[in-house]
C-alpha atoms as a PDB file:
ATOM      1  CA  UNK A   1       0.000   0.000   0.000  1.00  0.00           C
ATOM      2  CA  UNK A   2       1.105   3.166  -0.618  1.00  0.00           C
ATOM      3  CA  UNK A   3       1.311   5.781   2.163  1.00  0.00           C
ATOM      4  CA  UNK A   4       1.041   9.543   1.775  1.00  0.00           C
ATOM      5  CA  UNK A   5       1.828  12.146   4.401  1.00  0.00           C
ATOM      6  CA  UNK A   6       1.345  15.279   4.223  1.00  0.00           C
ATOM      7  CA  UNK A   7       2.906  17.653   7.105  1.00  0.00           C
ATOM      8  CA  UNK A   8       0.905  21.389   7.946  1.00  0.00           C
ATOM      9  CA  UNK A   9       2.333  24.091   9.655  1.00  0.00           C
ATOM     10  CA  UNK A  10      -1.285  25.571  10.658  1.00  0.00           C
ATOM     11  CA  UNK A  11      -2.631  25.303   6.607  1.00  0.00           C
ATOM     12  CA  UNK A  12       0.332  25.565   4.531  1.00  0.00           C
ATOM     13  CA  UNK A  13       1.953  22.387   3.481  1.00  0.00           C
ATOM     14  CA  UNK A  14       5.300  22.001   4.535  1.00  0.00           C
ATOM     15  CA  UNK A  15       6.625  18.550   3.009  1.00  0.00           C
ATOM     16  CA  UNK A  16       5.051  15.561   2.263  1.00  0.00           C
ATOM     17  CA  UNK A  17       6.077  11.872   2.075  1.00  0.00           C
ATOM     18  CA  UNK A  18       4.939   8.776  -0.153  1.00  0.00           C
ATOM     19  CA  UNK A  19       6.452   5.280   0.975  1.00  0.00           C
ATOM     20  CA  UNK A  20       5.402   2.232  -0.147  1.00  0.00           C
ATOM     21  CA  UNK A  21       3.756   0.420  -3.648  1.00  0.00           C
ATOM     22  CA  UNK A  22       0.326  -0.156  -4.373  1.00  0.00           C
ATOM     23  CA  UNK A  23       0.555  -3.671  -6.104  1.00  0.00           C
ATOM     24  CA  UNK A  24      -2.542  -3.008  -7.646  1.00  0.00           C
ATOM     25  CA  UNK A  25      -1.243  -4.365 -10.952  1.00  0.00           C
ATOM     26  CA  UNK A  26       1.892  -6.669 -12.514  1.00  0.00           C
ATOM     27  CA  UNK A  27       5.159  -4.541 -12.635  1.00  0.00           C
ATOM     28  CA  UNK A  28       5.118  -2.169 -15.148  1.00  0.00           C
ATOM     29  CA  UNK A  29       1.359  -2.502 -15.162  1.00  0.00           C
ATOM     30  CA  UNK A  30       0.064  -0.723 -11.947  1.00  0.00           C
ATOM     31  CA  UNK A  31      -1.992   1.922 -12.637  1.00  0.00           C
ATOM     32  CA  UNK A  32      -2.295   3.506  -8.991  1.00  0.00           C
ATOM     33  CA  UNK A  33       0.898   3.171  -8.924  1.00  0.00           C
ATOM     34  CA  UNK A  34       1.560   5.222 -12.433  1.00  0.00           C
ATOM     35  CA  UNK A  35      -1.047   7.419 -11.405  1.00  0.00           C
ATOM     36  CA  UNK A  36       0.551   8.153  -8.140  1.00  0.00           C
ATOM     37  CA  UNK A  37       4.027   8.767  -9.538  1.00  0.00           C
ATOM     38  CA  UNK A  38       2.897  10.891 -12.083  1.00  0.00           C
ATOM     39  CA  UNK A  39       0.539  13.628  -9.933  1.00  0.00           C
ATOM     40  CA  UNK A  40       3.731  13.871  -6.995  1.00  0.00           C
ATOM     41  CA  UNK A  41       6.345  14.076  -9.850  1.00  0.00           C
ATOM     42  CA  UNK A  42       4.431  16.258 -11.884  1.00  0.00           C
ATOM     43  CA  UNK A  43       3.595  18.387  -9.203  1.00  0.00           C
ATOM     44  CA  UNK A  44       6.988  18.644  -7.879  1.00  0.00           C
ATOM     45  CA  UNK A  45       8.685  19.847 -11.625  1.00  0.00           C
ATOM     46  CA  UNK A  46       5.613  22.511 -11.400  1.00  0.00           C
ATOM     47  CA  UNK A  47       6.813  24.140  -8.337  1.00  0.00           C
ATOM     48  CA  UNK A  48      10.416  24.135  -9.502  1.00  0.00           C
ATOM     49  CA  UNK A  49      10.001  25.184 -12.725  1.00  0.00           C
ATOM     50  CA  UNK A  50       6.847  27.846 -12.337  1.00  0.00           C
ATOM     51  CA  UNK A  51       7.887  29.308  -8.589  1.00  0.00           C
ATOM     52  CA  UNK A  52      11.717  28.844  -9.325  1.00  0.00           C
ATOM     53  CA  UNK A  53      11.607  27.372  -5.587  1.00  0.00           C
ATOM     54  CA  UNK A  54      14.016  24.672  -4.844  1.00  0.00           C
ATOM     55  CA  UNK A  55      12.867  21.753  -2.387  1.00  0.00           C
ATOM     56  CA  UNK A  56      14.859  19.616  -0.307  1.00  0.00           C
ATOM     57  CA  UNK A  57      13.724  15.841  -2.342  1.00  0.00           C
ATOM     58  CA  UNK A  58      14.698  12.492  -1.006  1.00  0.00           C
ATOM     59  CA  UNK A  59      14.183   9.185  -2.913  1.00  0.00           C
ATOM     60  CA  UNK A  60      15.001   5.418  -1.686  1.00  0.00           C
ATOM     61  CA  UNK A  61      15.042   2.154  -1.661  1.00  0.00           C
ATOM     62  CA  UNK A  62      13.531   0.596  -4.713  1.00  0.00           C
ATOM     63  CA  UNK A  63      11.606   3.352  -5.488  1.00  0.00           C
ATOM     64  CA  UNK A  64       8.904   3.129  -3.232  1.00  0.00           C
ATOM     65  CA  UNK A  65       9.844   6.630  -1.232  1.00  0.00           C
ATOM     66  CA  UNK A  66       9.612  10.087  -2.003  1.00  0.00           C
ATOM     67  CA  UNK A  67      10.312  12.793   0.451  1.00  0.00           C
ATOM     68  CA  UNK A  68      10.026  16.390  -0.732  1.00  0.00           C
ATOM     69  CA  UNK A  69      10.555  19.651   1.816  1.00  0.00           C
ATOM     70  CA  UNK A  70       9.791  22.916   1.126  1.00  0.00           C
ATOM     71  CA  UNK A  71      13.036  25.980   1.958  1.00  0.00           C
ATOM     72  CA  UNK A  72      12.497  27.229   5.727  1.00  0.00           C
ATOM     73  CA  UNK A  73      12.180  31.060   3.317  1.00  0.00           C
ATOM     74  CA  UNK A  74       9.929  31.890   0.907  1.00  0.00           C
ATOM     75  CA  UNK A  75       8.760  34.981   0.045  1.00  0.00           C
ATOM     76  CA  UNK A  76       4.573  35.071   0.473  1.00  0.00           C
ATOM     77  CA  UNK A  77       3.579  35.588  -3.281  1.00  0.00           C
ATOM     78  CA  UNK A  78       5.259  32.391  -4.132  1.00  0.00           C
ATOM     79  CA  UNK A  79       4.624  30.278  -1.116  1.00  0.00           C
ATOM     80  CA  UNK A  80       0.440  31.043  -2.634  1.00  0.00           C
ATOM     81  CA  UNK A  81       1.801  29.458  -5.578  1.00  0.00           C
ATOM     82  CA  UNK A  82       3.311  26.844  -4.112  1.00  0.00           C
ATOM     83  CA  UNK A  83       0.367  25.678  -2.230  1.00  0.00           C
ATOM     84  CA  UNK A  84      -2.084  25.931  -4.652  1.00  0.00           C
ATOM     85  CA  UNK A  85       0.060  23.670  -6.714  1.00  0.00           C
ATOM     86  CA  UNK A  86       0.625  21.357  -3.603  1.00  0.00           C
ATOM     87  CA  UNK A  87      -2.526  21.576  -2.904  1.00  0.00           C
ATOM     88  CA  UNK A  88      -4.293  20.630  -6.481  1.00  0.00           C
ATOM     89  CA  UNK A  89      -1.666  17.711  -6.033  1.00  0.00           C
ATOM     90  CA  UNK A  90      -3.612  16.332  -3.347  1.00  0.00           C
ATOM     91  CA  UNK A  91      -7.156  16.722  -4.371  1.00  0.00           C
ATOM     92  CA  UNK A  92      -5.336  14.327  -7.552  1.00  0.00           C
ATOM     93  CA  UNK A  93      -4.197  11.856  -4.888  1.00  0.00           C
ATOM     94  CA  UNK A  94      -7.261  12.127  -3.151  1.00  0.00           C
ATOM     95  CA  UNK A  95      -9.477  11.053  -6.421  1.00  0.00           C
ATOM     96  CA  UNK A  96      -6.807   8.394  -6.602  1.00  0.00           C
ATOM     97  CA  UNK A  97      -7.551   7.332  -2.814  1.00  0.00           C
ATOM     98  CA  UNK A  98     -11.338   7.551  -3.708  1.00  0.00           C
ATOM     99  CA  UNK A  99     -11.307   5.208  -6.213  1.00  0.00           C
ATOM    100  CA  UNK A 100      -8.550   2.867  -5.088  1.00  0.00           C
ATOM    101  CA  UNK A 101      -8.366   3.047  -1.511  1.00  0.00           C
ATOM    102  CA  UNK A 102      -7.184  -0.232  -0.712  1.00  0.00           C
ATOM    103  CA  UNK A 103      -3.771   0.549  -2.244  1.00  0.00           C
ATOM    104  CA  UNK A 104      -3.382   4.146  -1.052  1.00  0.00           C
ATOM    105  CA  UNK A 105      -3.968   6.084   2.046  1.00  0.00           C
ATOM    106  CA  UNK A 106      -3.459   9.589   2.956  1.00  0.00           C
ATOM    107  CA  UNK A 107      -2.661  11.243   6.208  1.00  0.00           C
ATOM    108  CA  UNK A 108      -2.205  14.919   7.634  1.00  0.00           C
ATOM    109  CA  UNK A 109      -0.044  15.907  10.391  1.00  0.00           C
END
Protein backbone atom coordinates (compact mmCIF):
# COMPACT_ATOMS: atom_id res chain seq x y z
CA UNK A 1 0.00 0.00 0.00
CA UNK A 2 1.10 3.17 -0.62
CA UNK A 3 1.31 5.78 2.16
CA UNK A 4 1.04 9.54 1.77
CA UNK A 5 1.83 12.15 4.40
CA UNK A 6 1.34 15.28 4.22
CA UNK A 7 2.91 17.65 7.10
CA UNK A 8 0.90 21.39 7.95
CA UNK A 9 2.33 24.09 9.66
CA UNK A 10 -1.28 25.57 10.66
CA UNK A 11 -2.63 25.30 6.61
CA UNK A 12 0.33 25.57 4.53
CA UNK A 13 1.95 22.39 3.48
CA UNK A 14 5.30 22.00 4.54
CA UNK A 15 6.63 18.55 3.01
CA UNK A 16 5.05 15.56 2.26
CA UNK A 17 6.08 11.87 2.08
CA UNK A 18 4.94 8.78 -0.15
CA UNK A 19 6.45 5.28 0.97
CA UNK A 20 5.40 2.23 -0.15
CA UNK A 21 3.76 0.42 -3.65
CA UNK A 22 0.33 -0.16 -4.37
CA UNK A 23 0.56 -3.67 -6.10
CA UNK A 24 -2.54 -3.01 -7.65
CA UNK A 25 -1.24 -4.37 -10.95
CA UNK A 26 1.89 -6.67 -12.51
CA UNK A 27 5.16 -4.54 -12.64
CA UNK A 28 5.12 -2.17 -15.15
CA UNK A 29 1.36 -2.50 -15.16
CA UNK A 30 0.06 -0.72 -11.95
CA UNK A 31 -1.99 1.92 -12.64
CA UNK A 32 -2.30 3.51 -8.99
CA UNK A 33 0.90 3.17 -8.92
CA UNK A 34 1.56 5.22 -12.43
CA UNK A 35 -1.05 7.42 -11.41
CA UNK A 36 0.55 8.15 -8.14
CA UNK A 37 4.03 8.77 -9.54
CA UNK A 38 2.90 10.89 -12.08
CA UNK A 39 0.54 13.63 -9.93
CA UNK A 40 3.73 13.87 -7.00
CA UNK A 41 6.35 14.08 -9.85
CA UNK A 42 4.43 16.26 -11.88
CA UNK A 43 3.59 18.39 -9.20
CA UNK A 44 6.99 18.64 -7.88
CA UNK A 45 8.68 19.85 -11.63
CA UNK A 46 5.61 22.51 -11.40
CA UNK A 47 6.81 24.14 -8.34
CA UNK A 48 10.42 24.13 -9.50
CA UNK A 49 10.00 25.18 -12.72
CA UNK A 50 6.85 27.85 -12.34
CA UNK A 51 7.89 29.31 -8.59
CA UNK A 52 11.72 28.84 -9.32
CA UNK A 53 11.61 27.37 -5.59
CA UNK A 54 14.02 24.67 -4.84
CA UNK A 55 12.87 21.75 -2.39
CA UNK A 56 14.86 19.62 -0.31
CA UNK A 57 13.72 15.84 -2.34
CA UNK A 58 14.70 12.49 -1.01
CA UNK A 59 14.18 9.18 -2.91
CA UNK A 60 15.00 5.42 -1.69
CA UNK A 61 15.04 2.15 -1.66
CA UNK A 62 13.53 0.60 -4.71
CA UNK A 63 11.61 3.35 -5.49
CA UNK A 64 8.90 3.13 -3.23
CA UNK A 65 9.84 6.63 -1.23
CA UNK A 66 9.61 10.09 -2.00
CA UNK A 67 10.31 12.79 0.45
CA UNK A 68 10.03 16.39 -0.73
CA UNK A 69 10.55 19.65 1.82
CA UNK A 70 9.79 22.92 1.13
CA UNK A 71 13.04 25.98 1.96
CA UNK A 72 12.50 27.23 5.73
CA UNK A 73 12.18 31.06 3.32
CA UNK A 74 9.93 31.89 0.91
CA UNK A 75 8.76 34.98 0.04
CA UNK A 76 4.57 35.07 0.47
CA UNK A 77 3.58 35.59 -3.28
CA UNK A 78 5.26 32.39 -4.13
CA UNK A 79 4.62 30.28 -1.12
CA UNK A 80 0.44 31.04 -2.63
CA UNK A 81 1.80 29.46 -5.58
CA UNK A 82 3.31 26.84 -4.11
CA UNK A 83 0.37 25.68 -2.23
CA UNK A 84 -2.08 25.93 -4.65
CA UNK A 85 0.06 23.67 -6.71
CA UNK A 86 0.63 21.36 -3.60
CA UNK A 87 -2.53 21.58 -2.90
CA UNK A 88 -4.29 20.63 -6.48
CA UNK A 89 -1.67 17.71 -6.03
CA UNK A 90 -3.61 16.33 -3.35
CA UNK A 91 -7.16 16.72 -4.37
CA UNK A 92 -5.34 14.33 -7.55
CA UNK A 93 -4.20 11.86 -4.89
CA UNK A 94 -7.26 12.13 -3.15
CA UNK A 95 -9.48 11.05 -6.42
CA UNK A 96 -6.81 8.39 -6.60
CA UNK A 97 -7.55 7.33 -2.81
CA UNK A 98 -11.34 7.55 -3.71
CA UNK A 99 -11.31 5.21 -6.21
CA UNK A 100 -8.55 2.87 -5.09
CA UNK A 101 -8.37 3.05 -1.51
CA UNK A 102 -7.18 -0.23 -0.71
CA UNK A 103 -3.77 0.55 -2.24
CA UNK A 104 -3.38 4.15 -1.05
CA UNK A 105 -3.97 6.08 2.05
CA UNK A 106 -3.46 9.59 2.96
CA UNK A 107 -2.66 11.24 6.21
CA UNK A 108 -2.20 14.92 7.63
CA UNK A 109 -0.04 15.91 10.39
Amino acid sequence: MIQVTVYRLETQITSFELSGHADSGPYGYDLVCAGVSAVSIGAINAVMELCETNLEIEQGGDGGYLSVKLPDHIQSETMAEVQLLFEGMLISLKSIELEYSEFIKIKNK
